[in-house]
PDB file of N, CA and C in Angstrom:
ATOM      1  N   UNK A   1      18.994  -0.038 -10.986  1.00  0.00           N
ATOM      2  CA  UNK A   1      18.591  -1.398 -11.270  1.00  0.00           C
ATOM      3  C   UNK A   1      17.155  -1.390 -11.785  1.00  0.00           C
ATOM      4  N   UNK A   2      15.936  -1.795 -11.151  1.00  0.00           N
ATOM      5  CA  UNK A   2      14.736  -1.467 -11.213  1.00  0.00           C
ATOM      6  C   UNK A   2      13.765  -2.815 -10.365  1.00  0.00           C
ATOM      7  N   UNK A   3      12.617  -2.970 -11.014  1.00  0.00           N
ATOM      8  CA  UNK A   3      11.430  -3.196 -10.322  1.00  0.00           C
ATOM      9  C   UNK A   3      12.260  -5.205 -10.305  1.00  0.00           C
ATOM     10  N   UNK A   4      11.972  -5.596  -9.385  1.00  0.00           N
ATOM     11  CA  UNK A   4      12.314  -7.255  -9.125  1.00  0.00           C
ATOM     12  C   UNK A   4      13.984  -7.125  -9.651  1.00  0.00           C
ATOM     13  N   UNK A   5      14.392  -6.513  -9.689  1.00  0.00           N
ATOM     14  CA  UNK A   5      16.393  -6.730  -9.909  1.00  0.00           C
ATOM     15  C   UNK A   5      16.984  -7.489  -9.096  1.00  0.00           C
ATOM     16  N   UNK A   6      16.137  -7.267  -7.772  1.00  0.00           N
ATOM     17  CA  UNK A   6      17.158  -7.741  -6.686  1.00  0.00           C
ATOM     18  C   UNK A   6      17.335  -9.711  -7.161  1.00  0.00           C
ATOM     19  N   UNK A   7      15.777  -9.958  -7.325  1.00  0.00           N
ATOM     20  CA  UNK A   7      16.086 -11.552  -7.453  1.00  0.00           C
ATOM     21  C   UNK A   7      16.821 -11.994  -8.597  1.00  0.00           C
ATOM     22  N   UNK A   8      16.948 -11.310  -9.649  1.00  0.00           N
ATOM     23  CA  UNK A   8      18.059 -11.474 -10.832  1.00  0.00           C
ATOM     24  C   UNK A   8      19.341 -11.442 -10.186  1.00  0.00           C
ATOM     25  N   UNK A   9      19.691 -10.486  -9.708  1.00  0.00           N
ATOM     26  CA  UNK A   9      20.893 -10.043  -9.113  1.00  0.00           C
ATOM     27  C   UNK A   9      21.270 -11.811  -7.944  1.00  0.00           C
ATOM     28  N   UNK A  10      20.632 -11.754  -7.799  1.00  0.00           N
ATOM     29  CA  UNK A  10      20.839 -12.659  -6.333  1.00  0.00           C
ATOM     30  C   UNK A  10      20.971 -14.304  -7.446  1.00  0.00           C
ATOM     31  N   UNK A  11      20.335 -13.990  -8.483  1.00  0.00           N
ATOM     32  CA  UNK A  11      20.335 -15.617  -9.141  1.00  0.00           C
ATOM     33  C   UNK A  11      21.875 -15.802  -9.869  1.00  0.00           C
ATOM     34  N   UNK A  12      22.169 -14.147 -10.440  1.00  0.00           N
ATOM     35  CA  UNK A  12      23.916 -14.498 -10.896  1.00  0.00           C
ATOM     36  C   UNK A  12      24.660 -14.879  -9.238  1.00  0.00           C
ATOM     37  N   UNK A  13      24.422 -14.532  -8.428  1.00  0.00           N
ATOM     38  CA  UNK A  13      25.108 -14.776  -7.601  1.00  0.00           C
ATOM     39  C   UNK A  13      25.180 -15.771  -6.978  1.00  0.00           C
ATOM     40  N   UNK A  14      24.139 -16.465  -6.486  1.00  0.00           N
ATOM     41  CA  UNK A  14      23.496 -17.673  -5.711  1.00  0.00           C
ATOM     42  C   UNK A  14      23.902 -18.991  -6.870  1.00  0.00           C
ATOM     43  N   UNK A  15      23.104 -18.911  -8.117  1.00  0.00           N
ATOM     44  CA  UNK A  15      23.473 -20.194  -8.649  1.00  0.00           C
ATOM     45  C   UNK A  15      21.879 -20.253  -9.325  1.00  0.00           C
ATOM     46  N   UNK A  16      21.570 -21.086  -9.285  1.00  0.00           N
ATOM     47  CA  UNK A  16      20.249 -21.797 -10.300  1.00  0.00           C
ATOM     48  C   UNK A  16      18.551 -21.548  -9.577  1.00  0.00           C
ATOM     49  N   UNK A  17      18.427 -20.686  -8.718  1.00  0.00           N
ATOM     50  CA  UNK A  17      17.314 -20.209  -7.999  1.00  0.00           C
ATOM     51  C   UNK A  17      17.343 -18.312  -7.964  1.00  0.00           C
ATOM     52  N   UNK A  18      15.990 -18.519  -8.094  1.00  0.00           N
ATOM     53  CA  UNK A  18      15.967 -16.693  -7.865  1.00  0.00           C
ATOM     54  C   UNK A  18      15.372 -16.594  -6.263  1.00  0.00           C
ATOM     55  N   UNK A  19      15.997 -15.742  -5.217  1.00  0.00           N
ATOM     56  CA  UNK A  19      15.971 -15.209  -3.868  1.00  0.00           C
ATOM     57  C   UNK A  19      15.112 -13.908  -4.135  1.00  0.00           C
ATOM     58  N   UNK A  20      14.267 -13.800  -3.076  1.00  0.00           N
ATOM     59  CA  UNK A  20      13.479 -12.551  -2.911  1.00  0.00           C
ATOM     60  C   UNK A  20      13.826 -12.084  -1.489  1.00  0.00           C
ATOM     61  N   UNK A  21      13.902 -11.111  -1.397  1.00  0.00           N
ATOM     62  CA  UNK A  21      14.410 -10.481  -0.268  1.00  0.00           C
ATOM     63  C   UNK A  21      13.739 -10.688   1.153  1.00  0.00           C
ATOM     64  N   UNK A  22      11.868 -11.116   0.830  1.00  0.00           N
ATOM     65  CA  UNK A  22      11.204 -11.104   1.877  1.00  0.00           C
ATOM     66  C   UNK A  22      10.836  -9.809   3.099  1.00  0.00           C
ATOM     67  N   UNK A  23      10.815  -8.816   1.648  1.00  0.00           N
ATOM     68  CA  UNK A  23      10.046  -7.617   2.324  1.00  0.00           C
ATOM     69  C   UNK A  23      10.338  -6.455   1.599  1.00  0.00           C
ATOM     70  N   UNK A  24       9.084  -6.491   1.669  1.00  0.00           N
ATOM     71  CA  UNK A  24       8.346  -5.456   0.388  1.00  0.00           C
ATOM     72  C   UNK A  24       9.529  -4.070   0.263  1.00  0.00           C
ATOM     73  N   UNK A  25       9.977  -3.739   1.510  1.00  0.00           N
ATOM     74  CA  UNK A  25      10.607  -2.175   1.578  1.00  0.00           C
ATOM     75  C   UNK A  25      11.512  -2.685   1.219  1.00  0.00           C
ATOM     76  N   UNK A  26      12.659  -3.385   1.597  1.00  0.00           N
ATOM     77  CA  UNK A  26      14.041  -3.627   1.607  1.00  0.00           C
ATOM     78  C   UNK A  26      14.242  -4.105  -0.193  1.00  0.00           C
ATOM     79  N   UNK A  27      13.080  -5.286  -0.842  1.00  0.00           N
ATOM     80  CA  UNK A  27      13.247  -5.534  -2.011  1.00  0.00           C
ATOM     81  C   UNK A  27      12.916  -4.109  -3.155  1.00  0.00           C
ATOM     82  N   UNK A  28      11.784  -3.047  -2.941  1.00  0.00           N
ATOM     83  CA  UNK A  28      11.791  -1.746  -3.502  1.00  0.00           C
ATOM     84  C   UNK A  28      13.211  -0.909  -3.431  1.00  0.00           C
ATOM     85  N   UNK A  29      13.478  -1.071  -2.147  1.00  0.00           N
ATOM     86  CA  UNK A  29      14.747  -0.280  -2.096  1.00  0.00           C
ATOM     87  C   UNK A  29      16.121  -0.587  -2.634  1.00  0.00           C
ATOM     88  N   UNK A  30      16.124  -1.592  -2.616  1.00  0.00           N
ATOM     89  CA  UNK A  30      17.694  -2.588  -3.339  1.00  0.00           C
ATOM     90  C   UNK A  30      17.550  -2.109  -4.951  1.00  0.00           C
ATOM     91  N   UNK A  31      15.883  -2.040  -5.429  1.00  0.00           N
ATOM     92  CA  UNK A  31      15.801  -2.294  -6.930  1.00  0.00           C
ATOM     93  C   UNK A  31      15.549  -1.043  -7.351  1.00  0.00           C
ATOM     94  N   UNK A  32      14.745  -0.194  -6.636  1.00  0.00           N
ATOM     95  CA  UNK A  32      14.307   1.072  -7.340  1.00  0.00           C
ATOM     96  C   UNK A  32      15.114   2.087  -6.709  1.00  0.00           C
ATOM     97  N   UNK A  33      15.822   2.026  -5.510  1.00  0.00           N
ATOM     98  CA  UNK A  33      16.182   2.912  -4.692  1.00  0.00           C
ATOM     99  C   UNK A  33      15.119   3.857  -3.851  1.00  0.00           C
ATOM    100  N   UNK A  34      15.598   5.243  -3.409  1.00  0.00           N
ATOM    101  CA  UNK A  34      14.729   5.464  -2.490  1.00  0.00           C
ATOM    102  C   UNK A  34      13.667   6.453  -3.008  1.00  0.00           C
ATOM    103  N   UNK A  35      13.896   6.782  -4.646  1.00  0.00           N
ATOM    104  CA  UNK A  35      12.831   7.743  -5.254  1.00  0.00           C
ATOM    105  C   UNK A  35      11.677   6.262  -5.313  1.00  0.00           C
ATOM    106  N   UNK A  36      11.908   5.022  -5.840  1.00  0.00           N
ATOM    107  CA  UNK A  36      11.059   4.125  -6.278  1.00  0.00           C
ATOM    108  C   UNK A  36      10.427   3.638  -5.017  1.00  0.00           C
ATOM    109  N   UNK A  37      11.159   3.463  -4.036  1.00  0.00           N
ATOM    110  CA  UNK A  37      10.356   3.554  -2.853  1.00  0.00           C
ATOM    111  C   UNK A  37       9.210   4.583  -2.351  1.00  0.00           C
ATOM    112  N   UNK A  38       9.502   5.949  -2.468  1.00  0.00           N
ATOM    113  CA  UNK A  38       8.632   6.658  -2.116  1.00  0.00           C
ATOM    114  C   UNK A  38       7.538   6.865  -3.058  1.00  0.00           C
ATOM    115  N   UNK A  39       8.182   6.611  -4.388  1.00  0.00           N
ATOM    116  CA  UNK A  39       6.970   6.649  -5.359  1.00  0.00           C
ATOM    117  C   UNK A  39       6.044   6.189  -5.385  1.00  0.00           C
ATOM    118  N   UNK A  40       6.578   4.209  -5.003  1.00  0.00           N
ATOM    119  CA  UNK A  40       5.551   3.284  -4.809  1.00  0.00           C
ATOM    120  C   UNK A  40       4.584   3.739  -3.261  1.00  0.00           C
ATOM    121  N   UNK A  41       5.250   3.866  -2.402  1.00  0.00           N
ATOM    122  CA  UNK A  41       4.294   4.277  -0.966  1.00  0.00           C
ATOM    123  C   UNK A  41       3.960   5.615  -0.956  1.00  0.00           C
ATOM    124  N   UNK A  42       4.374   6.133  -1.855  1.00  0.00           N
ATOM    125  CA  UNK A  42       3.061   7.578  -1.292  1.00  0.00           C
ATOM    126  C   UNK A  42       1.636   7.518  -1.971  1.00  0.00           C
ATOM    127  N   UNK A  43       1.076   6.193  -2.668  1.00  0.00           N
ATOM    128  CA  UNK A  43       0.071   6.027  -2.755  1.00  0.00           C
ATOM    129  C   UNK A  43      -0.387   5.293  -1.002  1.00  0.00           C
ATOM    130  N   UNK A  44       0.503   4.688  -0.605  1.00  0.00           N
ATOM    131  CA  UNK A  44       0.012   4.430   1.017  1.00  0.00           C
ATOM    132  C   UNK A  44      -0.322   5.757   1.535  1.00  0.00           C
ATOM    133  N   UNK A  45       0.381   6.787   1.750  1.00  0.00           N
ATOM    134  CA  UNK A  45       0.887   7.703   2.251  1.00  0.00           C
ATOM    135  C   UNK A  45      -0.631   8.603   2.052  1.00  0.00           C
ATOM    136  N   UNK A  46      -1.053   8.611   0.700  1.00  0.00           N
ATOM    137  CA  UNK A  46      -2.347   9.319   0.585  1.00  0.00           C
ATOM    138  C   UNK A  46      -3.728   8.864   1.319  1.00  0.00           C
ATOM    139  N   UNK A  47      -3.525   7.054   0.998  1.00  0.00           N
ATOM    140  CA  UNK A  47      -4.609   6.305   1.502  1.00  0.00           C
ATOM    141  C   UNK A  47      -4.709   6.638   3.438  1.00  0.00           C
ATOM    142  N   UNK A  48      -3.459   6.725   3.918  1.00  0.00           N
ATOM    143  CA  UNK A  48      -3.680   6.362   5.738  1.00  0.00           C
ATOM    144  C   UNK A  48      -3.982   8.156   5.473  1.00  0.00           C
ATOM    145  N   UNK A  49      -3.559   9.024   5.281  1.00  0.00           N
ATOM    146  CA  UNK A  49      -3.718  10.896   5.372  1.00  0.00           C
ATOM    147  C   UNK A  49      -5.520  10.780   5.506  1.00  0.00           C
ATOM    148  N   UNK A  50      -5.916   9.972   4.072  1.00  0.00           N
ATOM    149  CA  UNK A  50      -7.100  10.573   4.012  1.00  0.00           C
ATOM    150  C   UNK A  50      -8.118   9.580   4.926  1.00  0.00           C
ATOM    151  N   UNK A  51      -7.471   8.804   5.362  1.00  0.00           N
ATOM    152  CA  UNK A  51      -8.374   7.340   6.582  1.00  0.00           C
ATOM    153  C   UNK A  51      -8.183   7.985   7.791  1.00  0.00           C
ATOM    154  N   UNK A  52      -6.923   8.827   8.067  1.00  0.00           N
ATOM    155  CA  UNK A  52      -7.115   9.909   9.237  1.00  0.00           C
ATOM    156  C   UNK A  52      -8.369  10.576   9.286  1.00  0.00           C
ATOM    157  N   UNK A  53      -8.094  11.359   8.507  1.00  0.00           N
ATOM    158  CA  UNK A  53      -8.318  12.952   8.098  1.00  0.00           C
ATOM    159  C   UNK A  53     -10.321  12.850   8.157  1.00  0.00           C
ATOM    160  N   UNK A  54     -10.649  11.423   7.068  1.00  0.00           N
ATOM    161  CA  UNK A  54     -12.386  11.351   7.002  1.00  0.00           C
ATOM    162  C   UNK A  54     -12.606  10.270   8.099  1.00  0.00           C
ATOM    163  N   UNK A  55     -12.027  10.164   9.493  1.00  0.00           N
ATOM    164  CA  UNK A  55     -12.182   8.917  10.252  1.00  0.00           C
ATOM    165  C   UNK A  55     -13.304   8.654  10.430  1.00  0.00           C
ATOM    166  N   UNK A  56     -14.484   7.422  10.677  1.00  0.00           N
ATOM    167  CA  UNK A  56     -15.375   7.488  10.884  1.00  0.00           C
ATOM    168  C   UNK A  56     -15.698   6.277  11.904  1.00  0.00           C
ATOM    169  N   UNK A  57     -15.255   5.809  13.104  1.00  0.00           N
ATOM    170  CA  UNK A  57     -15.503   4.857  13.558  1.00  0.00           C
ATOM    171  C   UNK A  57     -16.442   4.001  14.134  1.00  0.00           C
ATOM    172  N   UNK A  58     -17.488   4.993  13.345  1.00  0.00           N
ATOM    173  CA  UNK A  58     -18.775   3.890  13.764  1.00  0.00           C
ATOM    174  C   UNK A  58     -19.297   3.593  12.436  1.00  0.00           C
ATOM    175  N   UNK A  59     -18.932   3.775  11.744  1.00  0.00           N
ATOM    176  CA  UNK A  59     -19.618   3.336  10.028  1.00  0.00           C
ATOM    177  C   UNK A  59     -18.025   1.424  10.052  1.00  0.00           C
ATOM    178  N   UNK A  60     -19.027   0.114  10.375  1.00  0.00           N
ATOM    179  CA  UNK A  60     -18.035  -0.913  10.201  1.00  0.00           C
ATOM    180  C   UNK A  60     -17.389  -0.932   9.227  1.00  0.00           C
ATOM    181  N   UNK A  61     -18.058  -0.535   7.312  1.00  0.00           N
ATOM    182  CA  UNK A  61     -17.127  -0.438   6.217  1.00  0.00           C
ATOM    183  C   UNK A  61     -15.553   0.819   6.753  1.00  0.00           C
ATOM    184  N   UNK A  62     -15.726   1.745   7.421  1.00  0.00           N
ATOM    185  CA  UNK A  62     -14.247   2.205   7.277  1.00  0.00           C
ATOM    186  C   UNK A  62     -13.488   1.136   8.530  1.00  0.00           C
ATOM    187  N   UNK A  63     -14.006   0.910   9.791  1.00  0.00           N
ATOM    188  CA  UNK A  63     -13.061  -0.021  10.316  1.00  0.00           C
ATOM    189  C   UNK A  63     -12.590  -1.624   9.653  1.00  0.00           C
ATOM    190  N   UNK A  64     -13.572  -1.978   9.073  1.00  0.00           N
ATOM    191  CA  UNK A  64     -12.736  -2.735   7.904  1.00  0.00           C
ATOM    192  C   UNK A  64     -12.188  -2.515   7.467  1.00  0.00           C
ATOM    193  N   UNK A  65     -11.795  -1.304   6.751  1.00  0.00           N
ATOM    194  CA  UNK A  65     -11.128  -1.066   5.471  1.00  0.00           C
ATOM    195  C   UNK A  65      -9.615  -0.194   6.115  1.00  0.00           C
ATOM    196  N   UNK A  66      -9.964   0.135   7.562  1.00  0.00           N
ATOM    197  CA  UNK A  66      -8.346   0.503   7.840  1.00  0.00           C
ATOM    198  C   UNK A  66      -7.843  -0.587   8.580  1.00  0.00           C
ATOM    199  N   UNK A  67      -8.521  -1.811   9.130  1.00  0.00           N
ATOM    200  CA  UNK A  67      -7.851  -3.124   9.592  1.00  0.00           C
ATOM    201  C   UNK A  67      -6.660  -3.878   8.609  1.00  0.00           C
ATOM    202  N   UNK A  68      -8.189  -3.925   7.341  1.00  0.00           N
ATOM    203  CA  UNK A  68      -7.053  -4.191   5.992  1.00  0.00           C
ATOM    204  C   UNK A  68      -5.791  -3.413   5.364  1.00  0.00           C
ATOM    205  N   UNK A  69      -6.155  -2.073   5.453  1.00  0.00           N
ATOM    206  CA  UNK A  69      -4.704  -1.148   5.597  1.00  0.00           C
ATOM    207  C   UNK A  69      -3.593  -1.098   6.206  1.00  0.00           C
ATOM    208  N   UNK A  70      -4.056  -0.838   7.593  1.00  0.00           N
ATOM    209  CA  UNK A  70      -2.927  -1.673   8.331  1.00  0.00           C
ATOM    210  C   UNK A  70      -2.344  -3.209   8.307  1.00  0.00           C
ATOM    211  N   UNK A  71      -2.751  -3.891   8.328  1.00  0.00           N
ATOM    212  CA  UNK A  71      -2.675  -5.706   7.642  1.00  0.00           C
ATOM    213  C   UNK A  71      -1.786  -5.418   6.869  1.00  0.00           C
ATOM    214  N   UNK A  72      -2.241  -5.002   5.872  1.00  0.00           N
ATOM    215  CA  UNK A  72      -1.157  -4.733   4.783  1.00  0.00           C
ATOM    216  C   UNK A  72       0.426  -4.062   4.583  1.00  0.00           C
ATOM    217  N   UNK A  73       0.377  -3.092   5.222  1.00  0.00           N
ATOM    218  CA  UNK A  73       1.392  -2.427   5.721  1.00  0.00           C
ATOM    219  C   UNK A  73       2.252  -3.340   6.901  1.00  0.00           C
ATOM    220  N   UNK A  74       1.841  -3.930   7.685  1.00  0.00           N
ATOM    221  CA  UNK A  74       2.487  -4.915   8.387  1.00  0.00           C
ATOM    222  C   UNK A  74       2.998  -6.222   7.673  1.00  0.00           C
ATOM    223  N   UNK A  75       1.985  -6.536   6.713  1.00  0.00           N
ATOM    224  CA  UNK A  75       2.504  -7.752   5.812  1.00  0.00           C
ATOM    225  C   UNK A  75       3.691  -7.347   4.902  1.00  0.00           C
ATOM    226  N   UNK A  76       3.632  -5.914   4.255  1.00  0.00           N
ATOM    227  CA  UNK A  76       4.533  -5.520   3.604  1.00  0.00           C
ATOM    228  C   UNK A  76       6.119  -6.036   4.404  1.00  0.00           C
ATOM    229  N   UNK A  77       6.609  -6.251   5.507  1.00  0.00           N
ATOM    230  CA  UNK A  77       7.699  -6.559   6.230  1.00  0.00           C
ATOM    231  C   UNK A  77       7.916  -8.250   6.025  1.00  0.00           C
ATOM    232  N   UNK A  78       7.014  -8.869   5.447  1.00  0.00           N
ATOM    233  CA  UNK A  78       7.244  -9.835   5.330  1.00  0.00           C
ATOM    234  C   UNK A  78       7.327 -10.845   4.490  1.00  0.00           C
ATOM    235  N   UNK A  79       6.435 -10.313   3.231  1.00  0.00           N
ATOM    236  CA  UNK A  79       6.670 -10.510   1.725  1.00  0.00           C
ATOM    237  C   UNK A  79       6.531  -9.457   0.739  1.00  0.00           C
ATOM    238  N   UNK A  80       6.603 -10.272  -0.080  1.00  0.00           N
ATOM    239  CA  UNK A  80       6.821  -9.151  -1.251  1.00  0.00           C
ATOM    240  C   UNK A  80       5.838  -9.090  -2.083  1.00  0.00           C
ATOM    241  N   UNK A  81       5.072  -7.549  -2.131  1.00  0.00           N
ATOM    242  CA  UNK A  81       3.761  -7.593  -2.636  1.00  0.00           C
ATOM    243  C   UNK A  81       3.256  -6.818  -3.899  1.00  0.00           C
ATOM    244  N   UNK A  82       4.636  -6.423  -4.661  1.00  0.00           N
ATOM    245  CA  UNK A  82       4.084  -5.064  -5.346  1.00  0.00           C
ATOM    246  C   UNK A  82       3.581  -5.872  -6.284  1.00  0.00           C
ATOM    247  N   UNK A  83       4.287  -7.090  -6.416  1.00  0.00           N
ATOM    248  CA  UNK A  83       3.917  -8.119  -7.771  1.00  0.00           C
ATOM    249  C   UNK A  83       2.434  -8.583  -7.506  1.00  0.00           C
ATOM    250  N   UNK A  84       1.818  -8.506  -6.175  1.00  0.00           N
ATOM    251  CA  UNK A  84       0.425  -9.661  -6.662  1.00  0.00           C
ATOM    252  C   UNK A  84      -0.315  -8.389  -6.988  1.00  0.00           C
ATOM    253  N   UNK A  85      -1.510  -9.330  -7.750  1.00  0.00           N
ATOM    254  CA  UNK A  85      -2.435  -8.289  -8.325  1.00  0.00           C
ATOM    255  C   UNK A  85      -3.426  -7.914  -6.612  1.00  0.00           C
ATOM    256  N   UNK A  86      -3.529  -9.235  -5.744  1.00  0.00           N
ATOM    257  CA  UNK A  86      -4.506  -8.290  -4.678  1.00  0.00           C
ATOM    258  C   UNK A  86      -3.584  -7.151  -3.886  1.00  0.00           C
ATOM    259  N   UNK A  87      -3.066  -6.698  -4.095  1.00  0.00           N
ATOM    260  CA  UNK A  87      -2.487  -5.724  -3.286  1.00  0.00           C
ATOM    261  C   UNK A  87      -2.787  -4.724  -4.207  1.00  0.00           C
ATOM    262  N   UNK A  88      -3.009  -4.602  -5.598  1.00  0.00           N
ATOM    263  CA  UNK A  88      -3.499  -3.099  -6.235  1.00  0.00           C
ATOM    264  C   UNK A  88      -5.460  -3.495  -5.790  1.00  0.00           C
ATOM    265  N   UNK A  89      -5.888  -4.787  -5.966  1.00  0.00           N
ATOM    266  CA  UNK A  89      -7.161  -4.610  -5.617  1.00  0.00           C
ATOM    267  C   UNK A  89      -7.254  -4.121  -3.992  1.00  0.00           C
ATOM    268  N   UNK A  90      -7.169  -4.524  -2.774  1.00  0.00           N
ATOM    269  CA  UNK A  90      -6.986  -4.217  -2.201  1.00  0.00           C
ATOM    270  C   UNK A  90      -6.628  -2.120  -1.727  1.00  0.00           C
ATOM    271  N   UNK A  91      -5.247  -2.122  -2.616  1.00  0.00           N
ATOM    272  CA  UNK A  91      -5.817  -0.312  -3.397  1.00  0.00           C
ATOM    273  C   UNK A  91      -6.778   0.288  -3.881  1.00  0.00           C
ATOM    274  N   UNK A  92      -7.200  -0.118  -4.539  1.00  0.00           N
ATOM    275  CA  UNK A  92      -8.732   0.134  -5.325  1.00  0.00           C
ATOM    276  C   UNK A  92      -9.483   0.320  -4.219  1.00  0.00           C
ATOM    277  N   UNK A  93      -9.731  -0.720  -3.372  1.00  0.00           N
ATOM    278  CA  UNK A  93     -10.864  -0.381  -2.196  1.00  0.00           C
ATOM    279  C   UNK A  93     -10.844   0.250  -0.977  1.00  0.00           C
ATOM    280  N   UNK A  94      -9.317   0.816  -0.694  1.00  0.00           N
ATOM    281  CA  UNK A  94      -8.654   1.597  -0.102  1.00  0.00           C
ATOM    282  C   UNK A  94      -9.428   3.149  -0.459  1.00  0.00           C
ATOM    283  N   UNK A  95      -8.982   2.641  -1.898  1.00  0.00           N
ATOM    284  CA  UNK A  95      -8.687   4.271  -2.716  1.00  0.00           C
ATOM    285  C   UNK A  95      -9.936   4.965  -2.943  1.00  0.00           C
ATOM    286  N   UNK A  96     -11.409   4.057  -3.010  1.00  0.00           N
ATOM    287  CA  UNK A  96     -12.702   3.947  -2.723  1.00  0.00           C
ATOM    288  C   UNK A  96     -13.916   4.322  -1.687  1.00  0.00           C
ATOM    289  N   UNK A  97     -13.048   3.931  -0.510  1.00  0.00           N
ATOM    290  CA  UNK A  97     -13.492   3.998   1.064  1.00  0.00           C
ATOM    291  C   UNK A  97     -13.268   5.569   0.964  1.00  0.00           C
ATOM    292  N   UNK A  98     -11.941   5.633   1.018  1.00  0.00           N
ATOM    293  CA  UNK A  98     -11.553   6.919   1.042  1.00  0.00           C
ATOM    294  C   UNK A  98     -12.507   8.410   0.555  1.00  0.00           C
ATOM    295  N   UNK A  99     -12.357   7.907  -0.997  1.00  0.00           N
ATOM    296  CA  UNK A  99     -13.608   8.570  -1.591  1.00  0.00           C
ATOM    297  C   UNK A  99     -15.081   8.802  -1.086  1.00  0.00           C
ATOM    298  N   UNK A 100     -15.876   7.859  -0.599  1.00  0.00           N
ATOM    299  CA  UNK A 100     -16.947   7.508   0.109  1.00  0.00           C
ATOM    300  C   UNK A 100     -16.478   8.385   1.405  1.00  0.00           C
ATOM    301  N   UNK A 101     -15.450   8.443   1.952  1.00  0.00           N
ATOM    302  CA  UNK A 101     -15.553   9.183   3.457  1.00  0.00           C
ATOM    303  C   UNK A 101     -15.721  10.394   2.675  1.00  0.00           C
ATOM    304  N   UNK A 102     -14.746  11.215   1.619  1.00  0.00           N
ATOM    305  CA  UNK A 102     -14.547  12.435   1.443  1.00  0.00           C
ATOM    306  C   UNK A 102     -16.132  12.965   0.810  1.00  0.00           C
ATOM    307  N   UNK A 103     -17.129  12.300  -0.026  1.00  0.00           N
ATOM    308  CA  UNK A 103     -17.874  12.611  -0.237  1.00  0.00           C
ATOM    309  C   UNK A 103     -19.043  12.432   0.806  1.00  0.00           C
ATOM    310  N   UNK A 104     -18.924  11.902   1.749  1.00  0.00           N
ATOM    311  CA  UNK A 104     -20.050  11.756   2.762  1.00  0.00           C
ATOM    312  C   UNK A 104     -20.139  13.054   4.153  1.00  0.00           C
ATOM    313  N   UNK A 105     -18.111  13.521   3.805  1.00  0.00           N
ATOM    314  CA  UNK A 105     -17.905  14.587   4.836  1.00  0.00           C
ATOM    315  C   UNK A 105     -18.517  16.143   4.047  1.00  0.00           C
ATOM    316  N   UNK A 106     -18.417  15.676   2.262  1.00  0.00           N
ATOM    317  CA  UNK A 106     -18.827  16.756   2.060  1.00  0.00           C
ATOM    318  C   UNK A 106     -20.189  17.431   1.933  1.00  0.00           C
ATOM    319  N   UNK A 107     -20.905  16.227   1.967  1.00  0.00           N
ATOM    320  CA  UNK A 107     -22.696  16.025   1.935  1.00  0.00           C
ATOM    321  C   UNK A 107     -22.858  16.893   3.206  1.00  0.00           C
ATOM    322  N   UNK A 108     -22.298  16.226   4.650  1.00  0.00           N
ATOM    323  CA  UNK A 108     -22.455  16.950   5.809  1.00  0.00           C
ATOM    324  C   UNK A 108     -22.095  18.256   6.343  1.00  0.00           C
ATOM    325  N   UNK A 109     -21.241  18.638   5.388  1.00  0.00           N
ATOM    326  CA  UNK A 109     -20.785  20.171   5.505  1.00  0.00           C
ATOM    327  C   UNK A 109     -21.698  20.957   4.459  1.00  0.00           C
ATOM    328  N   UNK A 110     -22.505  20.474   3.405  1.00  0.00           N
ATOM    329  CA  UNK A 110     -23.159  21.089   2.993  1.00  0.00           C
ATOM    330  C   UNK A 110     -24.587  21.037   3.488  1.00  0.00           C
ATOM    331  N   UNK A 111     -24.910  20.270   4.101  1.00  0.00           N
ATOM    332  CA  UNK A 111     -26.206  19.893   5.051  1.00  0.00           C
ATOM    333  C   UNK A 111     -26.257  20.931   6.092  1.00  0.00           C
ATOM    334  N   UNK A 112     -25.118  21.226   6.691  1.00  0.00           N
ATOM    335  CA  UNK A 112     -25.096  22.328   8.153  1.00  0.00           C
ATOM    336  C   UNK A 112     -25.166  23.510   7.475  1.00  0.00           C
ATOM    337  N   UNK A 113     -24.973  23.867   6.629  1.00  0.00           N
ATOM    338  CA  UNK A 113     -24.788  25.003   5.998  1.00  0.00           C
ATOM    339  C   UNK A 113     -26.308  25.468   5.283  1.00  0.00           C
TER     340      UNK A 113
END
């Protein structure tokens, strides 16, 4: 099928309205199946690895920025988000933080050294 099918699909069926599934996984999965699913979330998949991996819980910018991660990932169950544009911004500053941890861990490993 592909990306938003499901609400096409659901409008031949239903009648004169397009239905959204009301959650982000279940509507990826109906439309892209389960390669388009993983495709779309293993950009999650990189973002929480590397929010592990550079944790920093006393700097407030990363506990912001994994509150909003998680937020998001929980909201994902309840609408459908690949379509708005803040959910790639929201990425961006994900994808950012991230960066900022990896270069701040690498400043400090070159500092001890």
């Amino acid at each position: 099928m592909g990306v938003n099918n499901p609400s096409v699909l659901t409008y031949f069926l239903y009648g004169k309205e397009n239905y959204y599934l009301h959650n982000n996984y279940i509507e990826l999965l109906a439309g892209t199946g389960i390669i388009g699913l993983l495709a779309y979330y293993s950009m999650y998949v990189y973002i929480a690895y590397n929010l592990i991996r550079y944790r920093n819980f006393h700097s407030n910018e990363y506990v912001m920025v994994l509150i909003l991660f998680l937020s998001q990932i929980v909201m994902d169950m309840g609408m459908v988000s690949y379509e708005s544009k803040s959910t790639y911004f929201y990425m961006m500053m994900f994808y950012l933080e991230v960066q900022l941890l990896r270069k701040g861990r690498k400043n400090e490993a070159q500092q001890v050294m």
